[in-house]
Protein backbone atom coordinates (compact mmCIF):
# COMPACT_ATOMS: atom_id res chain seq x y z
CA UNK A 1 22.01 -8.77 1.51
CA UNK A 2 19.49 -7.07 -0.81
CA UNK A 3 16.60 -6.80 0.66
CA UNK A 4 12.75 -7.83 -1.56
CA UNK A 5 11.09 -4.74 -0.22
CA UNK A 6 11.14 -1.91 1.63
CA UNK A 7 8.21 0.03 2.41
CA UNK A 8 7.35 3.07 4.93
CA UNK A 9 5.78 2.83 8.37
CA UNK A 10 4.48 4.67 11.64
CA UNK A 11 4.24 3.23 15.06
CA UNK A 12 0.68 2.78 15.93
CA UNK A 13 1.24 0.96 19.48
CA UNK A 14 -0.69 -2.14 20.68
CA UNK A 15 -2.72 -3.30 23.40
CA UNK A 16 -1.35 -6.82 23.03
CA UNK A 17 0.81 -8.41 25.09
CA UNK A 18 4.28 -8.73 23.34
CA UNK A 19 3.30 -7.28 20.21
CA UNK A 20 3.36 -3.85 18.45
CA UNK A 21 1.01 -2.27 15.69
CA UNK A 22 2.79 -0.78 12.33
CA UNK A 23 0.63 1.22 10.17
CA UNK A 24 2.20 0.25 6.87
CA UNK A 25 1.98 1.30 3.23
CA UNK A 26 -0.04 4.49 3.96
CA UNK A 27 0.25 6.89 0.38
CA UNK A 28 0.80 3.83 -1.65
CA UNK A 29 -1.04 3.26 -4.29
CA UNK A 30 -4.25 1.46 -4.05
CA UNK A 31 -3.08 1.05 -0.55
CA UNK A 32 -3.89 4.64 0.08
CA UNK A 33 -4.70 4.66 3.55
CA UNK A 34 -2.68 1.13 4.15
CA UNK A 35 -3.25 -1.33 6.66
CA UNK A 36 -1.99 -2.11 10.39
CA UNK A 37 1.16 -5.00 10.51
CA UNK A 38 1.11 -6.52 13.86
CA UNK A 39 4.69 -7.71 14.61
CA UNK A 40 6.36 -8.98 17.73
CA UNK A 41 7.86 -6.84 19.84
CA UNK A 42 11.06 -8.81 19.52
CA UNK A 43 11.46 -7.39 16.30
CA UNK A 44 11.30 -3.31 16.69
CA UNK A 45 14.10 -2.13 18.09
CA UNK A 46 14.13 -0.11 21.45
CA UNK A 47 14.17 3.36 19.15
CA UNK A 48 11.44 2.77 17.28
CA UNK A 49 8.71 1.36 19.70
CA UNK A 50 7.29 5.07 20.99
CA UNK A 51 4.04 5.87 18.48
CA UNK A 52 4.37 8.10 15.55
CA UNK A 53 8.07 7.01 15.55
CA UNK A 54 8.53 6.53 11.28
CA UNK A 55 10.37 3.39 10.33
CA UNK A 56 10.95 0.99 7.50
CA UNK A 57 9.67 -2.47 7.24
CA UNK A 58 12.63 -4.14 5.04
CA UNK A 59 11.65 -7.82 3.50
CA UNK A 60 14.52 -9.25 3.86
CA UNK A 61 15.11 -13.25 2.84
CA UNK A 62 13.07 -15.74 0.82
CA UNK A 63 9.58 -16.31 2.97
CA UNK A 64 5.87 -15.64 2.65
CA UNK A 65 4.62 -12.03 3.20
CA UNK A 66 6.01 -10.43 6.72
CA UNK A 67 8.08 -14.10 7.94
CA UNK A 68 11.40 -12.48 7.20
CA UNK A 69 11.20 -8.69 8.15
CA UNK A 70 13.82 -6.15 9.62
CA UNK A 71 12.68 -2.88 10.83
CA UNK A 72 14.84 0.11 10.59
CA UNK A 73 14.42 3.85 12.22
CA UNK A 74 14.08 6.58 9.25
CA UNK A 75 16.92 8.97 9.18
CA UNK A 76 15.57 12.82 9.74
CA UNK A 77 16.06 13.29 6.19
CA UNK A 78 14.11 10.66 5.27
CA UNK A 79 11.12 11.46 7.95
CA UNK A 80 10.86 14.63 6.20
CA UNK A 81 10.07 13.16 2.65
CA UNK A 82 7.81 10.17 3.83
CA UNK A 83 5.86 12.30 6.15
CA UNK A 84 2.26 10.89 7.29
């Protein structure tokens, strides 16, 4: 499956029951600084929910905005070229 986007992201934490802060699009554009995604935990794996971890938010499927999302660990090589 092809996936509709894939953009960077850092672990920002949360204080919310169940769910975890992503800041997302940082570098990007008009998005320069980017924004903060908040996502269930349900949905970040186990290796990716400690802050500062870098990860990809992958659009995956045919619904509005962040409905259909995967997120994905960044390799080391790929940490190294998206750095915050």
């Amino acid at each position: 499956m092809e996936a509709d986007f894939k953009i960077r992201g850092a672990v920002f934490g949360s204080l919310y029951p169940k769910k975890i802060h992503i800041h997302v699009g940082y570098g990007i554009g008009m998005i320069d600084g980017g924004g903060l995604l908040m996502v269930d935990v349900e949905k970040v794996p186990l290796n990716c929910r400690m802050p500062n971890t870098l990860v990809w938010i992958i659009g995956t499927g045919k619904g509005h905005g962040y409905d259909h999302i995967s997120i994905e660990k960044m390799t080391n090589a790929e940490a190294l070229e998206n750095n915050i």
